[in-house]
N, C-alpha and C. Protein backbone atom coordinates (compact mmCIF):
# COMPACT_ATOMS: atom_id res chain seq x y z
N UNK A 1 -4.91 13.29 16.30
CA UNK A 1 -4.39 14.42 15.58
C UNK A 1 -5.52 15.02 14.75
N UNK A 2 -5.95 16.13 14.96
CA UNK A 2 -6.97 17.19 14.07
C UNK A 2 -6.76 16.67 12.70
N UNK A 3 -5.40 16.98 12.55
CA UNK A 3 -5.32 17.14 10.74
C UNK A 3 -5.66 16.06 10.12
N UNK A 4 -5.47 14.60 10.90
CA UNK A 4 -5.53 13.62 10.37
C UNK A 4 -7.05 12.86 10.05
N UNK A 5 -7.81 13.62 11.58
CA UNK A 5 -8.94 13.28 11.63
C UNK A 5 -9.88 14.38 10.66
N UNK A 6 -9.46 15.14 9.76
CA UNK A 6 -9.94 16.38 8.91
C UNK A 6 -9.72 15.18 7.86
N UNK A 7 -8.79 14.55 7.68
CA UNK A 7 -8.41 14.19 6.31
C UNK A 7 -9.28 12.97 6.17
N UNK A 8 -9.78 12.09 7.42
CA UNK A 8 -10.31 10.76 7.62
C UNK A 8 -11.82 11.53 6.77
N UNK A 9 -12.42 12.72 7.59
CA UNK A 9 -13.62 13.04 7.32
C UNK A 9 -13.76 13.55 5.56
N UNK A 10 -12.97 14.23 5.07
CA UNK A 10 -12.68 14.47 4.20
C UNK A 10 -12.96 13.11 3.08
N UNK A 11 -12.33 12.08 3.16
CA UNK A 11 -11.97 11.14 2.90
C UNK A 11 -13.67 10.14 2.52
N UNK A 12 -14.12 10.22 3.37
CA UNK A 12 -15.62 9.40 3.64
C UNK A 12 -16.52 10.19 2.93
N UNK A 13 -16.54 11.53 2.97
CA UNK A 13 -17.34 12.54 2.21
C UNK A 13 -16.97 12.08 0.43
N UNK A 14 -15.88 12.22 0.47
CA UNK A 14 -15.29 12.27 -0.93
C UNK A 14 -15.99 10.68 -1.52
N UNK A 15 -15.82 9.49 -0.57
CA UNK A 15 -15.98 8.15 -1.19
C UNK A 15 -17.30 8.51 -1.21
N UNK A 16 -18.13 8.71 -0.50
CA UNK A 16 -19.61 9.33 -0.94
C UNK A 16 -20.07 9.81 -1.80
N UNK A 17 -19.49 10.43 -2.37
CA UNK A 17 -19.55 11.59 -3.72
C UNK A 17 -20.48 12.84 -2.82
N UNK A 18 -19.81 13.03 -1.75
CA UNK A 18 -20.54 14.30 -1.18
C UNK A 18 -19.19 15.42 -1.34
N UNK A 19 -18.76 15.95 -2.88
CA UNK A 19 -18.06 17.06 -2.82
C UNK A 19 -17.68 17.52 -2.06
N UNK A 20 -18.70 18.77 -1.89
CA UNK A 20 -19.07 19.82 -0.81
C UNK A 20 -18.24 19.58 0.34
N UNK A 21 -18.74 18.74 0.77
CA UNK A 21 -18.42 18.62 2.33
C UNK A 21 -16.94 17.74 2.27
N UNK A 22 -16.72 17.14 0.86
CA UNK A 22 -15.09 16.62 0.98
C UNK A 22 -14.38 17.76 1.17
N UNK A 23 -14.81 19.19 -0.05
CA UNK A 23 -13.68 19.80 -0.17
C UNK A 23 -13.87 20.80 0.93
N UNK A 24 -14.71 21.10 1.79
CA UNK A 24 -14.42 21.65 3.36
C UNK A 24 -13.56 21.12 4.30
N UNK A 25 -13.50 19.84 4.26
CA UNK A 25 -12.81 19.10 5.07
C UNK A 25 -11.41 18.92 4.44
N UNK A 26 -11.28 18.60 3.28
CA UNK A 26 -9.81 18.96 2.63
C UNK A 26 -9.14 20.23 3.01
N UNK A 27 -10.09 21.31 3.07
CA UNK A 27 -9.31 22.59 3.00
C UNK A 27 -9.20 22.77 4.17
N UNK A 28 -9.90 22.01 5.26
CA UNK A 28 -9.61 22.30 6.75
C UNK A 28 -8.19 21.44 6.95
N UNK A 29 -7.87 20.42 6.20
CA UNK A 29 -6.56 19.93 6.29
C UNK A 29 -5.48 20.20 5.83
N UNK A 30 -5.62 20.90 4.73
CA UNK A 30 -4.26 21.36 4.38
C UNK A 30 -4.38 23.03 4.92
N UNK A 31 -4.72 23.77 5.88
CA UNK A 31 -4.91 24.73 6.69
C UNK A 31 -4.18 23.81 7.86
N UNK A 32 -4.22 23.10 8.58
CA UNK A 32 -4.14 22.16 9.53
C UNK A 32 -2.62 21.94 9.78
N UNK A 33 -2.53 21.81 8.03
CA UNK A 33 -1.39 21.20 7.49
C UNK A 33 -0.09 22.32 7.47
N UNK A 34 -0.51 23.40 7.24
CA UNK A 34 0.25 24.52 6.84
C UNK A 34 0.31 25.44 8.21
N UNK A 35 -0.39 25.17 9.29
CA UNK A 35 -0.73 25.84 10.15
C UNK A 35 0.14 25.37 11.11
N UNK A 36 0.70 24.07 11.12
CA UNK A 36 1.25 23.41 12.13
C UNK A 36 2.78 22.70 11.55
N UNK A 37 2.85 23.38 10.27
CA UNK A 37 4.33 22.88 9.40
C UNK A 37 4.24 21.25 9.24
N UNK A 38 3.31 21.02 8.93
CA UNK A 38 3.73 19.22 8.74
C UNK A 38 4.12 18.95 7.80
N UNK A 39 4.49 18.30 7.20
CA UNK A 39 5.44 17.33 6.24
C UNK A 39 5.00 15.89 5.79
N UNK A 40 5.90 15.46 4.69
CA UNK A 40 6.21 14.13 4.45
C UNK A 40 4.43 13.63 4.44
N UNK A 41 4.29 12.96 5.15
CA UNK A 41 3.07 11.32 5.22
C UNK A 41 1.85 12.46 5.18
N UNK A 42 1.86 13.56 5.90
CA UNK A 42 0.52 14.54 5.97
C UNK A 42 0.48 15.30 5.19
N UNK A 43 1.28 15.95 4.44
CA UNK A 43 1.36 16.86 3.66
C UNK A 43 0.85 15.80 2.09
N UNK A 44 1.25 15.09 2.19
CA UNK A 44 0.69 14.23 1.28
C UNK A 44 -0.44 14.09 1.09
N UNK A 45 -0.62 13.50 2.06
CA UNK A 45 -2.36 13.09 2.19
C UNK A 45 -3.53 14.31 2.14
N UNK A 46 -2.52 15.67 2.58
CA UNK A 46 -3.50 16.78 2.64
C UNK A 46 -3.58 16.94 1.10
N UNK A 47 -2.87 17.00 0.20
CA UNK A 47 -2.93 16.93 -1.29
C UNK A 47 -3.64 16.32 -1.62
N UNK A 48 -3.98 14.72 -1.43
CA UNK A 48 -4.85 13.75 -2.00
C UNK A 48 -6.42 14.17 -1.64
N UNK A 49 -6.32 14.52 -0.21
CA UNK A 49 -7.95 14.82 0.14
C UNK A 49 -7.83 16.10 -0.72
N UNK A 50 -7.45 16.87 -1.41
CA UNK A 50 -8.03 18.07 -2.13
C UNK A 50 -8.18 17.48 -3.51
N UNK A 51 -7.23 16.19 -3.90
CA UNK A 51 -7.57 16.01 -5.53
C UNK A 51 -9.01 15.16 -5.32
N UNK A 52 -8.91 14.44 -4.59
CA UNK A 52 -10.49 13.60 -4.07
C UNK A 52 -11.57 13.90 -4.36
N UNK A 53 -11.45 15.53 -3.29
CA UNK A 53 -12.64 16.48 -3.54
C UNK A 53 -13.02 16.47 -4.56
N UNK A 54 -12.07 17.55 -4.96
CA UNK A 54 -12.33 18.17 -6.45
C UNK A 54 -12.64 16.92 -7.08
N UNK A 55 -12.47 15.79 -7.64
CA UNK A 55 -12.68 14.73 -8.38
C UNK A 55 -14.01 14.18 -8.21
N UNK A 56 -14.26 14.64 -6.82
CA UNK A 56 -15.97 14.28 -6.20
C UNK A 56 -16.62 15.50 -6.80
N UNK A 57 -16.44 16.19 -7.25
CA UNK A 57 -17.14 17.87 -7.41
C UNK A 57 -17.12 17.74 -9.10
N UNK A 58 -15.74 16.52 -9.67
CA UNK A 58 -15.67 16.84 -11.38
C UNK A 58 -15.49 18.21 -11.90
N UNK A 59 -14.40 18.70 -10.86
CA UNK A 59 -13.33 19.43 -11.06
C UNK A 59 -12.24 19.00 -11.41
N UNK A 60 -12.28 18.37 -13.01
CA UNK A 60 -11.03 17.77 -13.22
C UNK A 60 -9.88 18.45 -13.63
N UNK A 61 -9.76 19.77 -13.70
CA UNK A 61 -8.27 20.46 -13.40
C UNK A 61 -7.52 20.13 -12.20
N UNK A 62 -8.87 20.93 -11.18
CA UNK A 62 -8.30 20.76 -9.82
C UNK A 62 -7.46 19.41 -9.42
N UNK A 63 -8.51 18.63 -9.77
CA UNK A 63 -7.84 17.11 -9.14
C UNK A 63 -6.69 17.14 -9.53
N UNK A 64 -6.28 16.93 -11.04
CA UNK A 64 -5.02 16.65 -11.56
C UNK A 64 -4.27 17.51 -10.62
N UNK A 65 -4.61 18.72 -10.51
CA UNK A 65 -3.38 19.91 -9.92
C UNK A 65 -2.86 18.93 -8.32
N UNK A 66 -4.27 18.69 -7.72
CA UNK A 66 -4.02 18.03 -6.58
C UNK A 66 -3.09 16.73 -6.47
N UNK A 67 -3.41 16.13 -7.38
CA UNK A 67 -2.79 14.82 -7.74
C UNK A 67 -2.06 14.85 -7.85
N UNK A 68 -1.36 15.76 -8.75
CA UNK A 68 0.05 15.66 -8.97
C UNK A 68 0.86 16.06 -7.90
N UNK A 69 0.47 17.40 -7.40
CA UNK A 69 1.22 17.53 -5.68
C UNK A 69 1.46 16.46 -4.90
N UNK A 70 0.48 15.85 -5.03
CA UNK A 70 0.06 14.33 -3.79
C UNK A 70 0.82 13.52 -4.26
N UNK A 71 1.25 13.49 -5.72
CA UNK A 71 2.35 12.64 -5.95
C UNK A 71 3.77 12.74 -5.65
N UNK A 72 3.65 14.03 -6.08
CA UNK A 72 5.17 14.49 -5.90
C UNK A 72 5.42 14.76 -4.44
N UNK A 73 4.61 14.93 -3.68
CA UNK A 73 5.15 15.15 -1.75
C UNK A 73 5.01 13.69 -1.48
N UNK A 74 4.53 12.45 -1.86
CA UNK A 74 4.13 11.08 -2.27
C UNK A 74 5.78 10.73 -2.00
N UNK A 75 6.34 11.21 -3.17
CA UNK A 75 7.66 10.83 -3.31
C UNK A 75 8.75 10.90 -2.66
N UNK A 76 8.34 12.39 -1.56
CA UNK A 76 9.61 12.60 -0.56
C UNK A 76 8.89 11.79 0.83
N UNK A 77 7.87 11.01 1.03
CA UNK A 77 7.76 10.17 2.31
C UNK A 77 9.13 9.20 2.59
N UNK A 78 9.45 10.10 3.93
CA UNK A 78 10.60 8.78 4.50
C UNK A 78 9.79 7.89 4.93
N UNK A 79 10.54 6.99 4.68
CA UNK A 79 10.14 5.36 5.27
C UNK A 79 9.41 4.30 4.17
N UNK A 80 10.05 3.21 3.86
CA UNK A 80 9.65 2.39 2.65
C UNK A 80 8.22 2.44 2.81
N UNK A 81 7.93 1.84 3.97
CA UNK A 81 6.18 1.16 4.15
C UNK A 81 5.17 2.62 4.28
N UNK A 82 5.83 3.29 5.30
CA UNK A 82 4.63 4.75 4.80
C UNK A 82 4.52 5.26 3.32
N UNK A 83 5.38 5.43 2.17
CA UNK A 83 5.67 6.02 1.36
C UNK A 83 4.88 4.27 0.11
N UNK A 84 4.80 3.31 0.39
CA UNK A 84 4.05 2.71 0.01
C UNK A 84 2.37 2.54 0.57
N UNK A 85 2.48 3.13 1.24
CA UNK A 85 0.94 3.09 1.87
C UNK A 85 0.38 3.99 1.48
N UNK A 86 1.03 5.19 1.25
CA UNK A 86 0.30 6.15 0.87
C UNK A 86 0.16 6.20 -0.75
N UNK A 87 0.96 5.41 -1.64
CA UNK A 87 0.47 5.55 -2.99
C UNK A 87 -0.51 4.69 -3.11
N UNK A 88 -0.46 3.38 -2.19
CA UNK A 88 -1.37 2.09 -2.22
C UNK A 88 -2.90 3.06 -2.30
N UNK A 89 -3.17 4.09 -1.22
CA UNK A 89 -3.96 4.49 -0.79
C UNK A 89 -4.41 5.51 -1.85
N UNK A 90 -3.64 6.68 -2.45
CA UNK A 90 -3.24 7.07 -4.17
C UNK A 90 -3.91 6.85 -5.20
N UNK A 91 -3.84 5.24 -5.43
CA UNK A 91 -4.22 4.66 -6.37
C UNK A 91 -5.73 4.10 -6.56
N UNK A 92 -6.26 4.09 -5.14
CA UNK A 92 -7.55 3.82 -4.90
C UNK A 92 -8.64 4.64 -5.67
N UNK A 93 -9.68 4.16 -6.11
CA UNK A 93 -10.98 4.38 -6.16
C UNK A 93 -11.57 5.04 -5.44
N UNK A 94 -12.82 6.00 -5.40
CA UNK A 94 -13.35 6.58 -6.29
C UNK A 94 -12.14 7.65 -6.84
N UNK A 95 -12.36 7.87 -8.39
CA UNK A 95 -10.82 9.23 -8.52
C UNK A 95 -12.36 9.88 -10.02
N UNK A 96 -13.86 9.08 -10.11
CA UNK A 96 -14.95 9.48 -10.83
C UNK A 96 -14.48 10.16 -11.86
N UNK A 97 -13.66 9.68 -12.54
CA UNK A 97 -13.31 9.50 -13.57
C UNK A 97 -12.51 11.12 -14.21
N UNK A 98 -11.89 11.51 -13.12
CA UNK A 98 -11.37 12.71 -13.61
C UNK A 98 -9.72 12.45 -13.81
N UNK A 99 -9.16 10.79 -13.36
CA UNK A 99 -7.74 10.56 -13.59
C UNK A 99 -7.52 10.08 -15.01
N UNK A 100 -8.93 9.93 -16.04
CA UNK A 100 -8.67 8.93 -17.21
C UNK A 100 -7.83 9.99 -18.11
């Protein structure tokens, strides 16, 4: 799946602290995301790779803004174990100090 593999790349950039290239790849996912109506487990995650970014960039508005979306679409995941995987995943490190 594109979107997912946008969000993987996204994702590796961001643990890098390579901004830039997180928040290209974020924005190619929630485009991805919006482009193809997804929901629930992706729509989520497309939120998190944008608070990531921004958090890699120390854009700490952004993040929060992101974060909090990612939480709250976080919350409507059906299914116990996806909807725990994805906060497990949430809660992770690097967030460079823009969640304190």
């Amino acid at each position: 799946n594109e979107q997912r593999g946008a969000w993987m790349i996204s994702r590796v950039f961001a643990v890098l602290g390579k901004g830039e290239s997180a928040l290209s790849h974020a924005e190619k996912t929630i485009a991805l995301t919006e482009k193809y109506g997804l929901k629930d487990f992706d729509l989520a995650y497309a939120y998190e790779a944008l608070a990531r970014a921004n958090a890699a960039l120390e854009n700490t508005d952004k993040c929060k803004k992101w974060w909090k979306k990612a939480k709250e679409a976080g919350n409507l995941i059906e299914g116990k174990e996806n909807k725990k995987h994805f906060f497990g995943d949430l809660e992770m490190e690097p967030w460079f100090d823009s969640l304190d």
